[in-house]
N, C-alpha and C. Protein backbone atom coordinates (compact mmCIF):
# COMPACT_ATOMS: atom_id res chain seq x y z
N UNK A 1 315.13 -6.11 81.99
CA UNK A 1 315.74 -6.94 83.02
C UNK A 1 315.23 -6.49 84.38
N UNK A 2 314.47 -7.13 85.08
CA UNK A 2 314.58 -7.27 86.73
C UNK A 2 315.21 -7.57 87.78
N UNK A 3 315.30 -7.03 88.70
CA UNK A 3 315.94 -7.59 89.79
C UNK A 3 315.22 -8.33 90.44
N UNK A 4 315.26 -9.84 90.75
CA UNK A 4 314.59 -10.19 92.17
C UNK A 4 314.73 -10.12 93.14
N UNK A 5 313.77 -9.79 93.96
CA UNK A 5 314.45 -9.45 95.57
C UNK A 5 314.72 -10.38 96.44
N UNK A 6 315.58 -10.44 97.10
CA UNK A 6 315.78 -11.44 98.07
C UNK A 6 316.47 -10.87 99.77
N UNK A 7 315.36 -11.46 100.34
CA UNK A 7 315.40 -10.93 101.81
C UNK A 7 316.63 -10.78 102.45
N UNK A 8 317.16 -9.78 103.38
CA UNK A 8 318.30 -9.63 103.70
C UNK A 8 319.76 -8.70 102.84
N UNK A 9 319.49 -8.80 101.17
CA UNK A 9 320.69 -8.57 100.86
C UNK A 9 319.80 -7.35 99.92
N UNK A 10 319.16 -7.56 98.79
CA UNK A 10 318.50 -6.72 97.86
C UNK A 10 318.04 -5.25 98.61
N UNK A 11 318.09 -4.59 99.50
CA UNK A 11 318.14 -3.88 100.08
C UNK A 11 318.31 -2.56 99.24
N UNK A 12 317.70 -0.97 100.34
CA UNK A 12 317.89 0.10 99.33
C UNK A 12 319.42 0.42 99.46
N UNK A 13 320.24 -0.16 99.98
CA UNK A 13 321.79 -0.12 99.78
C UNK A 13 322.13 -0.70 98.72
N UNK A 14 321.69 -1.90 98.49
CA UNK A 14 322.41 -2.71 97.45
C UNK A 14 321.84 -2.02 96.08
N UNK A 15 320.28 -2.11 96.30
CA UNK A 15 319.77 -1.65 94.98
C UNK A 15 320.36 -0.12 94.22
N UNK A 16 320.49 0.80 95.20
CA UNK A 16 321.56 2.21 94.68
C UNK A 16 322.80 1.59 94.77
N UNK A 17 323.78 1.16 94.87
CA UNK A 17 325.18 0.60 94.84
C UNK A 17 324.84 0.13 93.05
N UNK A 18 323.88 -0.63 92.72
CA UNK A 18 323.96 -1.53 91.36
C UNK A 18 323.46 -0.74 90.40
N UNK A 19 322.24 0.36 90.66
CA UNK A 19 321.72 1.73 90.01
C UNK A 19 323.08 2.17 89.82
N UNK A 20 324.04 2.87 90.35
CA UNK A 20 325.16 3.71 90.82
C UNK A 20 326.02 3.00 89.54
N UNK A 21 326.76 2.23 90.24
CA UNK A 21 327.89 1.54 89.88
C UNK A 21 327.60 0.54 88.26
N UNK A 22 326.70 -0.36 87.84
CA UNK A 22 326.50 -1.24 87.26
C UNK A 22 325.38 -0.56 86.01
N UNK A 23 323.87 -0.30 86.37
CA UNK A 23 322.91 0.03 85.92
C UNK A 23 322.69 -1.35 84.41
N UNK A 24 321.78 -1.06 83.81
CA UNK A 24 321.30 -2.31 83.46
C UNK A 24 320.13 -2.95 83.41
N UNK A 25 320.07 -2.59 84.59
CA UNK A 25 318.46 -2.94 85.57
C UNK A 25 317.02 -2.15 85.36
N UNK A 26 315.87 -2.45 84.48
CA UNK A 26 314.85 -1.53 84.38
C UNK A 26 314.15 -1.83 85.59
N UNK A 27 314.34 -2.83 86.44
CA UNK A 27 313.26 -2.48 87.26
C UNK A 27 313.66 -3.58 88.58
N UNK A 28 313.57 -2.80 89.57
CA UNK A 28 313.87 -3.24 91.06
C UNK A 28 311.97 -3.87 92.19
N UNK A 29 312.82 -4.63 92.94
CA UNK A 29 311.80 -4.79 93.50
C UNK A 29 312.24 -4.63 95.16
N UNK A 30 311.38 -4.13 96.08
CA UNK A 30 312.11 -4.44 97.65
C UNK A 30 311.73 -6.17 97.59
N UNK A 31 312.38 -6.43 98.43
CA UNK A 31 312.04 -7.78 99.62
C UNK A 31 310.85 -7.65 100.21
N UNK A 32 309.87 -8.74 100.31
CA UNK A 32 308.57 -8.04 100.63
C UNK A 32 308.08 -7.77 102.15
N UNK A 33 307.44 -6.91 102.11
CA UNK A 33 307.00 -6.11 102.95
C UNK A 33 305.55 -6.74 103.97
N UNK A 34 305.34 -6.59 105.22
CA UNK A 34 304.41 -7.47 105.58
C UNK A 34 303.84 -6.33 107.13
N UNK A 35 302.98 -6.76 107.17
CA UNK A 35 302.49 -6.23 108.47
C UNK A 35 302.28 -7.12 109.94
N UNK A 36 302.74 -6.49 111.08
CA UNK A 36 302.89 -6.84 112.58
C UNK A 36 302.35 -5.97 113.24
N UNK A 37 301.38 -6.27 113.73
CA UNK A 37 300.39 -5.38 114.47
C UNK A 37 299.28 -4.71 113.65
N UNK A 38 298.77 -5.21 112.85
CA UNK A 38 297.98 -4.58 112.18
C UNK A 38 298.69 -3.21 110.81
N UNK A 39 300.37 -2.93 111.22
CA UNK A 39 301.03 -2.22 110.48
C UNK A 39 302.03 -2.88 109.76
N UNK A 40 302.61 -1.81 108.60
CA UNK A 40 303.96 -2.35 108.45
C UNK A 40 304.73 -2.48 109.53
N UNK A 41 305.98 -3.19 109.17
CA UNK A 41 307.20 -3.29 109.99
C UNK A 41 308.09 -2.60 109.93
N UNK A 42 308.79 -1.71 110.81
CA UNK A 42 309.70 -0.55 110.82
C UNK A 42 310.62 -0.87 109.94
N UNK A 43 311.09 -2.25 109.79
CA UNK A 43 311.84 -1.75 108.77
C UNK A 43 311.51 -1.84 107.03
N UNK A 44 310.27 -2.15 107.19
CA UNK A 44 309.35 -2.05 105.96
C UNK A 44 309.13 -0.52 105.43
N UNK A 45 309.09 0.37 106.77
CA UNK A 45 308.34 1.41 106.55
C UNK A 45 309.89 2.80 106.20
N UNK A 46 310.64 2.40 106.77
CA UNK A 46 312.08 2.75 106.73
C UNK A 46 312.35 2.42 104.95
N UNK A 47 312.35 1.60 104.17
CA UNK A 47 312.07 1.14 102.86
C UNK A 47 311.30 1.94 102.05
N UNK A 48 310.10 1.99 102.83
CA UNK A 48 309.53 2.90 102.20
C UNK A 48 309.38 4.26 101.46
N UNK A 49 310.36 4.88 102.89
CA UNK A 49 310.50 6.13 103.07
C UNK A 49 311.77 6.40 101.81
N UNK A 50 312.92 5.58 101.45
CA UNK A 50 313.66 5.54 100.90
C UNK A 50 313.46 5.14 99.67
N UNK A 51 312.07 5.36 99.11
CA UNK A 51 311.94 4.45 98.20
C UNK A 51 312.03 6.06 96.83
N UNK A 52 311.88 6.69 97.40
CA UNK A 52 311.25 8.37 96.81
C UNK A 52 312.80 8.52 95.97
N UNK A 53 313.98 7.88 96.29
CA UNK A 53 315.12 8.59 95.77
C UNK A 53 315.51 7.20 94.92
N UNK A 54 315.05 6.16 94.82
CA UNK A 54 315.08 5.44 93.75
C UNK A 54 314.48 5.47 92.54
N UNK A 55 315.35 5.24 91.24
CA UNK A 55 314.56 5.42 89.82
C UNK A 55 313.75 4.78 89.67
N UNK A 56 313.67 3.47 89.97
CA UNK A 56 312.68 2.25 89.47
C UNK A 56 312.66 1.13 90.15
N UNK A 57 311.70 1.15 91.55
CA UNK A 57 312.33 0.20 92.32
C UNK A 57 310.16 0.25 92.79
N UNK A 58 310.15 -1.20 92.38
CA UNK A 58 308.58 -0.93 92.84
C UNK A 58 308.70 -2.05 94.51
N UNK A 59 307.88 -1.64 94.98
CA UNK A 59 307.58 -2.40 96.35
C UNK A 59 306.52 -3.88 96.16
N UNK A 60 307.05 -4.50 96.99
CA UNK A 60 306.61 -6.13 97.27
C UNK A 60 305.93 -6.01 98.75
N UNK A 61 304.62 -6.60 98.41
CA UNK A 61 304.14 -7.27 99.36
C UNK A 61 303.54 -8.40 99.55
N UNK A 62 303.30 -8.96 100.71
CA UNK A 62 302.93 -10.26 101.49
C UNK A 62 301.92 -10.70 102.25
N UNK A 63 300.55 -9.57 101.46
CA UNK A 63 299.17 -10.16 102.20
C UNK A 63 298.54 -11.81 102.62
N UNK A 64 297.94 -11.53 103.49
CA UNK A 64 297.22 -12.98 103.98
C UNK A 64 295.88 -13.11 103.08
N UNK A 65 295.75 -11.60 103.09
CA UNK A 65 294.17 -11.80 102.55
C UNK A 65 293.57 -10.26 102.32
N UNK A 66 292.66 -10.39 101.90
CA UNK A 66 292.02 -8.55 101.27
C UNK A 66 292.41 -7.54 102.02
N UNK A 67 291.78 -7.65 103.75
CA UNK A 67 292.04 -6.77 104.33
C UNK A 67 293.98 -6.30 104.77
N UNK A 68 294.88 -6.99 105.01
CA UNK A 68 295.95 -7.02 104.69
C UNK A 68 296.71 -6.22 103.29
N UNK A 69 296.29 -6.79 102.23
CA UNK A 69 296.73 -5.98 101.05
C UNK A 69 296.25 -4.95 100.77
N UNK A 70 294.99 -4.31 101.40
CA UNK A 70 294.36 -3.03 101.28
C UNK A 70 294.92 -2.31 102.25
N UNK A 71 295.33 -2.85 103.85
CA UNK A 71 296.00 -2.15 103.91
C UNK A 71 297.63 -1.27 103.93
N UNK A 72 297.96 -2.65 103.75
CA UNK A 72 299.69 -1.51 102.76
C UNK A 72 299.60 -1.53 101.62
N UNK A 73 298.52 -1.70 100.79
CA UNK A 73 298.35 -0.82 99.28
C UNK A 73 297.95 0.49 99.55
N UNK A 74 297.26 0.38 100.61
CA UNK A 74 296.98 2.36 101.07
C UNK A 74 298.31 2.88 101.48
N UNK A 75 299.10 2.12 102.52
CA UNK A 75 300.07 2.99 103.12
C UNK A 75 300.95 3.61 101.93
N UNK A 76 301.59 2.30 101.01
CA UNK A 76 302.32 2.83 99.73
C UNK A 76 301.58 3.91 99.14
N UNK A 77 300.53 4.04 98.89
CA UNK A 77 299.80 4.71 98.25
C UNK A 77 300.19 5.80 98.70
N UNK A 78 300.06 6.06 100.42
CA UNK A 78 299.80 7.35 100.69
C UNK A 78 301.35 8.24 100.89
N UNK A 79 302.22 7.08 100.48
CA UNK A 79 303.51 7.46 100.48
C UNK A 79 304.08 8.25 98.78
N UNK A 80 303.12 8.22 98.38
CA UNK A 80 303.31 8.70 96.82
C UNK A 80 303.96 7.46 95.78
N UNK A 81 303.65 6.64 95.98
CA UNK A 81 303.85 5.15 94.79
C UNK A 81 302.67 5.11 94.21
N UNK A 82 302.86 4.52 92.91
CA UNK A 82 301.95 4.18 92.09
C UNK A 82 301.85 3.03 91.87
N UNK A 83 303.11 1.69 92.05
CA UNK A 83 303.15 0.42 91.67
C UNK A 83 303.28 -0.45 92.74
N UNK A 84 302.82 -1.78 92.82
CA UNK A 84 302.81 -2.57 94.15
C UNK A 84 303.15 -3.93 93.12
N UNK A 85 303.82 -4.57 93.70
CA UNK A 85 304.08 -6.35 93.48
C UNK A 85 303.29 -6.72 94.59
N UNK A 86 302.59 -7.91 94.05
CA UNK A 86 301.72 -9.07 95.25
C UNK A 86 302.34 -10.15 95.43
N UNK A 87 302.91 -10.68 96.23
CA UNK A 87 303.72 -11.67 96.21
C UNK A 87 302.85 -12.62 96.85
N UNK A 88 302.90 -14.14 95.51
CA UNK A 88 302.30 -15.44 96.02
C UNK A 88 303.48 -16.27 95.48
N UNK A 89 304.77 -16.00 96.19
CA UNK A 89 305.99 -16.96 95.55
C UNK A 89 306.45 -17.47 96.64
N UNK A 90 306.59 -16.84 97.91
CA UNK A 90 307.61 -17.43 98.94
C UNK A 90 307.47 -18.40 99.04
N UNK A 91 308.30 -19.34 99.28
CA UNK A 91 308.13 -21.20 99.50
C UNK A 91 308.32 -21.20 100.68
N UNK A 92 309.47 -20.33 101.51
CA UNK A 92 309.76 -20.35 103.07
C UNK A 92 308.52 -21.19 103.93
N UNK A 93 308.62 -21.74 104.42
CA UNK A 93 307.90 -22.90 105.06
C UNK A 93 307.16 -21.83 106.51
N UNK A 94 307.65 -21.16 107.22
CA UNK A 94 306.77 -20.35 108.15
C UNK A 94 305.98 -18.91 107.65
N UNK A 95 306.43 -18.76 105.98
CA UNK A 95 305.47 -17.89 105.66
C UNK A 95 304.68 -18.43 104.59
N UNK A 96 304.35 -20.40 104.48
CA UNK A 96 303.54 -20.70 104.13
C UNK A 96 302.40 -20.73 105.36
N UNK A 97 303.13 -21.44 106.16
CA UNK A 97 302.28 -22.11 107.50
C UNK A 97 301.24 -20.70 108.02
N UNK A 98 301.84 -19.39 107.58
CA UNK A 98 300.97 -18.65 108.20
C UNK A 98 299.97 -17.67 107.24
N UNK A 99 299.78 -19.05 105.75
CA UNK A 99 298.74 -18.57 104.82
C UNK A 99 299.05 -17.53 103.70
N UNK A 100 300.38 -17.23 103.68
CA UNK A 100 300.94 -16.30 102.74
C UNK A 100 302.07 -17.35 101.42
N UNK A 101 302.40 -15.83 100.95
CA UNK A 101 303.07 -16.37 99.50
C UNK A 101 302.75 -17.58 98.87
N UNK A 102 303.50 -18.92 98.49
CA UNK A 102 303.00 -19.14 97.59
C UNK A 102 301.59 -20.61 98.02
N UNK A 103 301.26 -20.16 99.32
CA UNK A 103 300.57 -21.44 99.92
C UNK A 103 299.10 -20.82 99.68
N UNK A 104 299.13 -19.92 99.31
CA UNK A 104 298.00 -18.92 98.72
C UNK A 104 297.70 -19.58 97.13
N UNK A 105 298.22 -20.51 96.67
CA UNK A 105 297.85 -20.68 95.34
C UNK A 105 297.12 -21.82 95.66
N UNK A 106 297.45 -22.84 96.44
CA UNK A 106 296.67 -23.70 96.97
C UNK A 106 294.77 -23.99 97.03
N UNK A 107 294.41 -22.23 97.00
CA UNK A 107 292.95 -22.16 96.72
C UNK A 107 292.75 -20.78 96.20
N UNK A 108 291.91 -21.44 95.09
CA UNK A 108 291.39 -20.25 94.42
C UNK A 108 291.12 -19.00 94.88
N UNK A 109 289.97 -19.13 95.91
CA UNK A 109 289.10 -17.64 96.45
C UNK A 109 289.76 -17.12 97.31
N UNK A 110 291.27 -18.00 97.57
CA UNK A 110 292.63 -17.35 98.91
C UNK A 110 292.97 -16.30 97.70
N UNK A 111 293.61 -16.91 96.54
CA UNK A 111 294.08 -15.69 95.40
C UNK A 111 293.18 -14.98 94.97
N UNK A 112 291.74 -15.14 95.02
CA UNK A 112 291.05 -14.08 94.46
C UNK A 112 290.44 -13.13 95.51
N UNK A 113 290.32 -13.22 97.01
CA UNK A 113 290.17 -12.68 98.15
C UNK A 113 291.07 -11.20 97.87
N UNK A 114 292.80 -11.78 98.24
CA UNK A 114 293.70 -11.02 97.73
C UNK A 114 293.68 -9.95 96.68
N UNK A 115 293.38 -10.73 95.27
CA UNK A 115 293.13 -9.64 94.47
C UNK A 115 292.29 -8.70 94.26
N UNK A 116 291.32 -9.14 94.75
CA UNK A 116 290.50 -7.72 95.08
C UNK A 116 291.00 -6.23 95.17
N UNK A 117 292.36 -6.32 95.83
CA UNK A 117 292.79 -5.12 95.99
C UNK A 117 292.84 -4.43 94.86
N UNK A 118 293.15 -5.02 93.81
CA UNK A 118 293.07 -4.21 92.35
C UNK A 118 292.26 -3.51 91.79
N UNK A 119 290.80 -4.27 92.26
CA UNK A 119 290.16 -3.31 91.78
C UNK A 119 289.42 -2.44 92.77
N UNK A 120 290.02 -2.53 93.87
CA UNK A 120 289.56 -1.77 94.97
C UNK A 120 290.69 -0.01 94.40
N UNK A 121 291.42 -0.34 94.06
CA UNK A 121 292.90 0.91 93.80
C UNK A 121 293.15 0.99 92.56
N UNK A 122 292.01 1.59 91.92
CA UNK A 122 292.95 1.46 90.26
C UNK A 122 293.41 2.04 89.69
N UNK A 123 293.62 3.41 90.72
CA UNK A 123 294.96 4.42 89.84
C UNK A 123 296.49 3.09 90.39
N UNK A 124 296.62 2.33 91.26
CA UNK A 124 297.72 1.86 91.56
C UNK A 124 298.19 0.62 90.26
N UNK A 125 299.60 0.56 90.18
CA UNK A 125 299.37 -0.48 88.96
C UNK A 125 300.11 -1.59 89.99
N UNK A 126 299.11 -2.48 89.57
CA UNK A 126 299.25 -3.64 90.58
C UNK A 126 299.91 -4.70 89.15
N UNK A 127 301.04 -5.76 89.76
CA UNK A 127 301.72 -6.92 89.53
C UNK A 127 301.54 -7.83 90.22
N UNK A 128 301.54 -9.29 90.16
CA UNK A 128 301.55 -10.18 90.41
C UNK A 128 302.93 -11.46 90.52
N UNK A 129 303.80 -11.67 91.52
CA UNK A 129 304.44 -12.83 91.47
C UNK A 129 303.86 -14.09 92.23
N UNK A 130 304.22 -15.29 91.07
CA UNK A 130 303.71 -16.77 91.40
C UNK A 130 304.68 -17.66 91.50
N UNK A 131 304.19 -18.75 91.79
CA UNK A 131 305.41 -20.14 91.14
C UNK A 131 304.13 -20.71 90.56
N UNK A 132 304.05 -21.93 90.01
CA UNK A 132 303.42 -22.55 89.59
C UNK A 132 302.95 -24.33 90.01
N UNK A 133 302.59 -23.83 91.51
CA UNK A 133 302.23 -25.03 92.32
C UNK A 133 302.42 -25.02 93.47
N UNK A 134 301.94 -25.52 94.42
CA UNK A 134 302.38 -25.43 95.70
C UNK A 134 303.34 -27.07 95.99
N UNK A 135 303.05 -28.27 95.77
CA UNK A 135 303.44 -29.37 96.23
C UNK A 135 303.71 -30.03 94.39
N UNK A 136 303.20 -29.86 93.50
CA UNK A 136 303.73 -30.26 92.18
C UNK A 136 303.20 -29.87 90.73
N UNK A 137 303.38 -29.07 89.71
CA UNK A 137 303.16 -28.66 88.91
C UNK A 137 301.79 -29.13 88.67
N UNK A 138 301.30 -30.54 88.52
CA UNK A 138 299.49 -30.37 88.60
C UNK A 138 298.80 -29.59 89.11
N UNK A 139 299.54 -29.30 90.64
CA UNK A 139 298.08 -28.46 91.33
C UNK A 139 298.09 -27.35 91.28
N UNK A 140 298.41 -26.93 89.94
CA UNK A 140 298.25 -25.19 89.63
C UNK A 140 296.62 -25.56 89.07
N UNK A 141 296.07 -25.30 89.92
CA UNK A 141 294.44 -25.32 88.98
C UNK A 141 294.11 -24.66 88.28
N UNK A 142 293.19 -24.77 87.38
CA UNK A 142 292.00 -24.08 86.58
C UNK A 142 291.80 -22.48 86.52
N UNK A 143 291.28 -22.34 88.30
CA UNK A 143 290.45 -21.62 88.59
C UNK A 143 291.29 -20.60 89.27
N UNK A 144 292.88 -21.01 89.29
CA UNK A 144 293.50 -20.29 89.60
C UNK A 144 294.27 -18.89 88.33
N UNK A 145 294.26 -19.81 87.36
CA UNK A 145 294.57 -19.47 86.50
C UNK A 145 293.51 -17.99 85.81
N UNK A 146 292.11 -18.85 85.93
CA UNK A 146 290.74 -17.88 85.05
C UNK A 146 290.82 -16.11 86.49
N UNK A 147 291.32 -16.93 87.60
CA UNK A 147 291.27 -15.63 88.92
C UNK A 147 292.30 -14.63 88.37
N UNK A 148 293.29 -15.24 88.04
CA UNK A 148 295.07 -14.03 88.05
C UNK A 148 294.34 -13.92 86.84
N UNK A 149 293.57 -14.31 85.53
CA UNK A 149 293.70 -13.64 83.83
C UNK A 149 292.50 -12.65 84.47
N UNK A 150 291.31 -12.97 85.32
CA UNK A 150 290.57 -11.74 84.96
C UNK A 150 290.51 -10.56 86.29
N UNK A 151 291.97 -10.38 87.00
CA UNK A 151 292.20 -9.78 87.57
C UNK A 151 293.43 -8.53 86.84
N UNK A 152 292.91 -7.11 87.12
CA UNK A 152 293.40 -6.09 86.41
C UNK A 152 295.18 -6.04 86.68
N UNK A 153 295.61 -7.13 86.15
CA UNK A 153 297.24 -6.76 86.66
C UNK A 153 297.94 -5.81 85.41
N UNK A 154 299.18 -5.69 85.45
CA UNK A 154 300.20 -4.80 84.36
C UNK A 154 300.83 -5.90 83.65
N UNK A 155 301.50 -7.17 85.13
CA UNK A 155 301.66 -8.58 84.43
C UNK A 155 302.33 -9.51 85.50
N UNK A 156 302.73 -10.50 85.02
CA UNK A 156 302.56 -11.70 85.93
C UNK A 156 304.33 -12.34 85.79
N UNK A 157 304.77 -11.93 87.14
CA UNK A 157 306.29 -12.79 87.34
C UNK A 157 306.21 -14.32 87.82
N UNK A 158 306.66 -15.22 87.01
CA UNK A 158 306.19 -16.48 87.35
C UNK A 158 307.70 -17.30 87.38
N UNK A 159 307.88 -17.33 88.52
CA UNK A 159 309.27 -18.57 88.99
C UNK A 159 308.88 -19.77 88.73
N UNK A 160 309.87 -20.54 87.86
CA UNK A 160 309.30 -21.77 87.38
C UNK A 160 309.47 -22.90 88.33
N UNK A 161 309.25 -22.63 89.72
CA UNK A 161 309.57 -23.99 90.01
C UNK A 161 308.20 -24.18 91.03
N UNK A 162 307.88 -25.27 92.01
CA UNK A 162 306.79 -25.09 92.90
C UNK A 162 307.40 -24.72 94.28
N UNK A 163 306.34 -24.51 94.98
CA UNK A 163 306.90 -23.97 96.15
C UNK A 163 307.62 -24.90 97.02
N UNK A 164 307.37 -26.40 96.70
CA UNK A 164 307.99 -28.01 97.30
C UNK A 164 309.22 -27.71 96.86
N UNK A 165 309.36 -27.07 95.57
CA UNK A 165 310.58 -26.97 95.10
C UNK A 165 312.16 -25.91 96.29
N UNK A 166 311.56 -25.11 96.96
CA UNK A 166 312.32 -24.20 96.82
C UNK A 166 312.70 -23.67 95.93
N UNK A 167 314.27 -23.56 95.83
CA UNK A 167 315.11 -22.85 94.93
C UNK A 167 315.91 -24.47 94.18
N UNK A 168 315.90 -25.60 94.98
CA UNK A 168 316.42 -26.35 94.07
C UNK A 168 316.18 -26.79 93.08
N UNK A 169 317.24 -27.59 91.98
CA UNK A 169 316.68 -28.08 90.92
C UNK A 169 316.44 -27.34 89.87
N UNK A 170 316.28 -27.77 88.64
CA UNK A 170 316.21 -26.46 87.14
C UNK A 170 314.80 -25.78 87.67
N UNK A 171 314.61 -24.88 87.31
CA UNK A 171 313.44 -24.09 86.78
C UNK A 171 312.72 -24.56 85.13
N UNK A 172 311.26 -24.86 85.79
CA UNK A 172 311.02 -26.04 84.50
C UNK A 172 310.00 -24.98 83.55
N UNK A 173 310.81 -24.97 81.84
CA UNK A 173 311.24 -24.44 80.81
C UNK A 173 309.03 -24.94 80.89
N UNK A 174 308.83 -26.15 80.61
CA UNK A 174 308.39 -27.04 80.20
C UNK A 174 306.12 -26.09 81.23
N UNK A 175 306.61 -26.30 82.49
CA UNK A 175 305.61 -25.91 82.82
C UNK A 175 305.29 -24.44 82.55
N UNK A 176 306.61 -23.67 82.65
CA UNK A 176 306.07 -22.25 82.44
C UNK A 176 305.37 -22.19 81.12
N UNK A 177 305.61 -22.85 80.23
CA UNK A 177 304.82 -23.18 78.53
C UNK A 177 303.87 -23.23 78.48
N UNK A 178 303.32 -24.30 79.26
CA UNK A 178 301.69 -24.11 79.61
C UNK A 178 300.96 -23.38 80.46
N UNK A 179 301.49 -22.31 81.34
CA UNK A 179 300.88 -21.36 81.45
C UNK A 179 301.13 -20.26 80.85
N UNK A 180 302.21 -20.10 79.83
CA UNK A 180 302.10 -18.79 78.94
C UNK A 180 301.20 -19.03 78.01
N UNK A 181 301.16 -19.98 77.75
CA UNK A 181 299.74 -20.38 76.81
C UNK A 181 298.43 -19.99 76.67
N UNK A 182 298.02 -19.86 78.38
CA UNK A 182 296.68 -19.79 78.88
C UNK A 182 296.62 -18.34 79.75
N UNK A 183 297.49 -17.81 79.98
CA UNK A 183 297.84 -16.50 80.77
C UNK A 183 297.90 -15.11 79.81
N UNK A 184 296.64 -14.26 80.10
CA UNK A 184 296.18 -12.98 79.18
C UNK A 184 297.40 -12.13 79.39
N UNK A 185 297.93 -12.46 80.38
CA UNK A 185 298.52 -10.84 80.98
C UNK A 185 299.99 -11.66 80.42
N UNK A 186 301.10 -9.73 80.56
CA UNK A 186 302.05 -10.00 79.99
C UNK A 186 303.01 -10.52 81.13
N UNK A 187 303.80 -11.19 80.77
CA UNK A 187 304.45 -12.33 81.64
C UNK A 187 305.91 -11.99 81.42
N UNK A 188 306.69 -12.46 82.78
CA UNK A 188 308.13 -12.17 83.40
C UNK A 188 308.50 -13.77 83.70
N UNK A 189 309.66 -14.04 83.35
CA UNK A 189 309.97 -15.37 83.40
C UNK A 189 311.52 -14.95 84.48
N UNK A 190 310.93 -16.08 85.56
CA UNK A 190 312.10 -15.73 87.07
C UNK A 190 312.55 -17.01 87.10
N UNK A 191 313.82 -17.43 87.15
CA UNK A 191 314.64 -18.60 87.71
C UNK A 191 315.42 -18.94 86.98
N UNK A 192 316.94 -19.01 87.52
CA UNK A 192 317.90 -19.41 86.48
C UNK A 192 318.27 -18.85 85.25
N UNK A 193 317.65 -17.44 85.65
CA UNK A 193 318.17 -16.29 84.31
C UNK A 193 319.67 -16.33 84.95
N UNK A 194 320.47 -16.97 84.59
CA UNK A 194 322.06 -16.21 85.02
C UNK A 194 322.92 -16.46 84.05
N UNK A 195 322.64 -16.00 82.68
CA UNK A 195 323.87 -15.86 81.75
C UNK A 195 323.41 -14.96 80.49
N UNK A 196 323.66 -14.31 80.04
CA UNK A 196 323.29 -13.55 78.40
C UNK A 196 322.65 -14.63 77.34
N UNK A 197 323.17 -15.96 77.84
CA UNK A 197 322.91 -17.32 76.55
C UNK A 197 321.52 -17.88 76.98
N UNK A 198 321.30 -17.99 78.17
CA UNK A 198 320.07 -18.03 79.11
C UNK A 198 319.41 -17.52 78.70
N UNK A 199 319.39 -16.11 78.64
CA UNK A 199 317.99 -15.04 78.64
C UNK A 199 317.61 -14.75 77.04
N UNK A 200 318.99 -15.10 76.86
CA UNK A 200 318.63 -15.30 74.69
C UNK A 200 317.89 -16.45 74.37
N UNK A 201 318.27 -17.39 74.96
CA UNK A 201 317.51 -18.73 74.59
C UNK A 201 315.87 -18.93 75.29
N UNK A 202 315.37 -18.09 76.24
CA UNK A 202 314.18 -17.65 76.71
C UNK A 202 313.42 -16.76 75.94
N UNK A 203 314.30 -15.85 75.42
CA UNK A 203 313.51 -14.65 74.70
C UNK A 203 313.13 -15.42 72.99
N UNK A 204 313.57 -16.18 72.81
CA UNK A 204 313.73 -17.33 71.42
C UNK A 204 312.50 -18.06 71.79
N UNK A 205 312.16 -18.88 72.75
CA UNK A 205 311.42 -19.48 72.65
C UNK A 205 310.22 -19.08 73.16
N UNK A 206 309.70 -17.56 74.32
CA UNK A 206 308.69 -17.36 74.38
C UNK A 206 309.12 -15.55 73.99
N UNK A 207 308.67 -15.22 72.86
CA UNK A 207 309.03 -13.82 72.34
C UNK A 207 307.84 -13.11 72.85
N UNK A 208 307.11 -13.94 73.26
CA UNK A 208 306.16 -12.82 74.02
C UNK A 208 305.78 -12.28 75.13
């Protein structure tokens, strides 16, 4: 089970409060992390620093492009982490407009620019989160697909909806199918996990 992060609340408060109190959880993610001024953001880097007394809480980030993800894959790095999430999910409309999350799926060599970082760092174990479209489940292309399979990930969190979507509306059962189909790497299914009958009836129909 994962946590998804969500900006504002998923925090290293909340995430030790649910470690603490609840547990359950194999694996945490921060809210992702981005750079202003050529750096992280203080309170990115504040996250960071706090990240050393968490069990299993890997860090998210929000590159534009190679040079960006190389450099807070170094900073984590040099903070003693081994794992990074790449985030191409946000739908937020001003962190499409400014070429990030999931407006990055939109073109191929935008997602494969990005991934580079992987094999630029390969003691780091790099992850991948997607949705599967930017404006409607067709325009998940081809070439997007052959970029994330022959890029060195651990595996691939894929929110089933498009980024037009937001958060409304089901999470479609139907498209994530056809990309587990065609997707090498091992795969995390995000949206509308919220019941025990849910995540049974997911694990039933893609056991892999």
């Amino acid at each position: 089970i994962f946590l998804a992060p969500m900006q504002g609340y998923t925090d290293h408060v909340f995430r030790m409060a649910l470690h603490r109190c609840f547990g359950g959880v194999d694996t945490m993610f921060t809210p992702f992390m981005r750079l202003e001024g050529g750096k992280l953001r203080r309170r990115d880097e504040r996250e960071l620093q706090l990240l050393a007394a968490e069990p299993a809480t890997v860090p998210q980030i929000l590159p534009k492009n190679f040079d960006e993800a190389l450099a807070m894959a170094q900073t984590i790095a040099a903070a003693g982490l081994k794992r990074i999430d790449i985030n191409m999910s946000c739908p937020f409309v001003p962190v499409m407009k400014s070429g990030r999350g999931a407006s990055l799926l939109a073109d191929a060599a935008a997602v494969a620019d990005v991934l580079k970082v992987t094999e630029q760092m390969p003691d780091i174990d790099f992850s991948l989160k997607i949705r599967l479209g930017v404006n409607s489940f067709d325009d998940f292309a081809d070439e997007v697909v052959d970029v994330v399979n022959n890029a060195p990930l651990k595996y691939v969190t894929v929110h089933s909806r498009t980024a037009a979507h937001q958060y409304a509306g089901e999470a479609s059962q139907e498209a994530f199918a056809r990309f587990y189909g065609r997707c090498r790497h091992k795969m995390v299914y995000n949206g509308d996990v919220d019941s025990l009958q849910r995540a049974e009836e997911l694990r039933r129909l893609f056991p892999e």
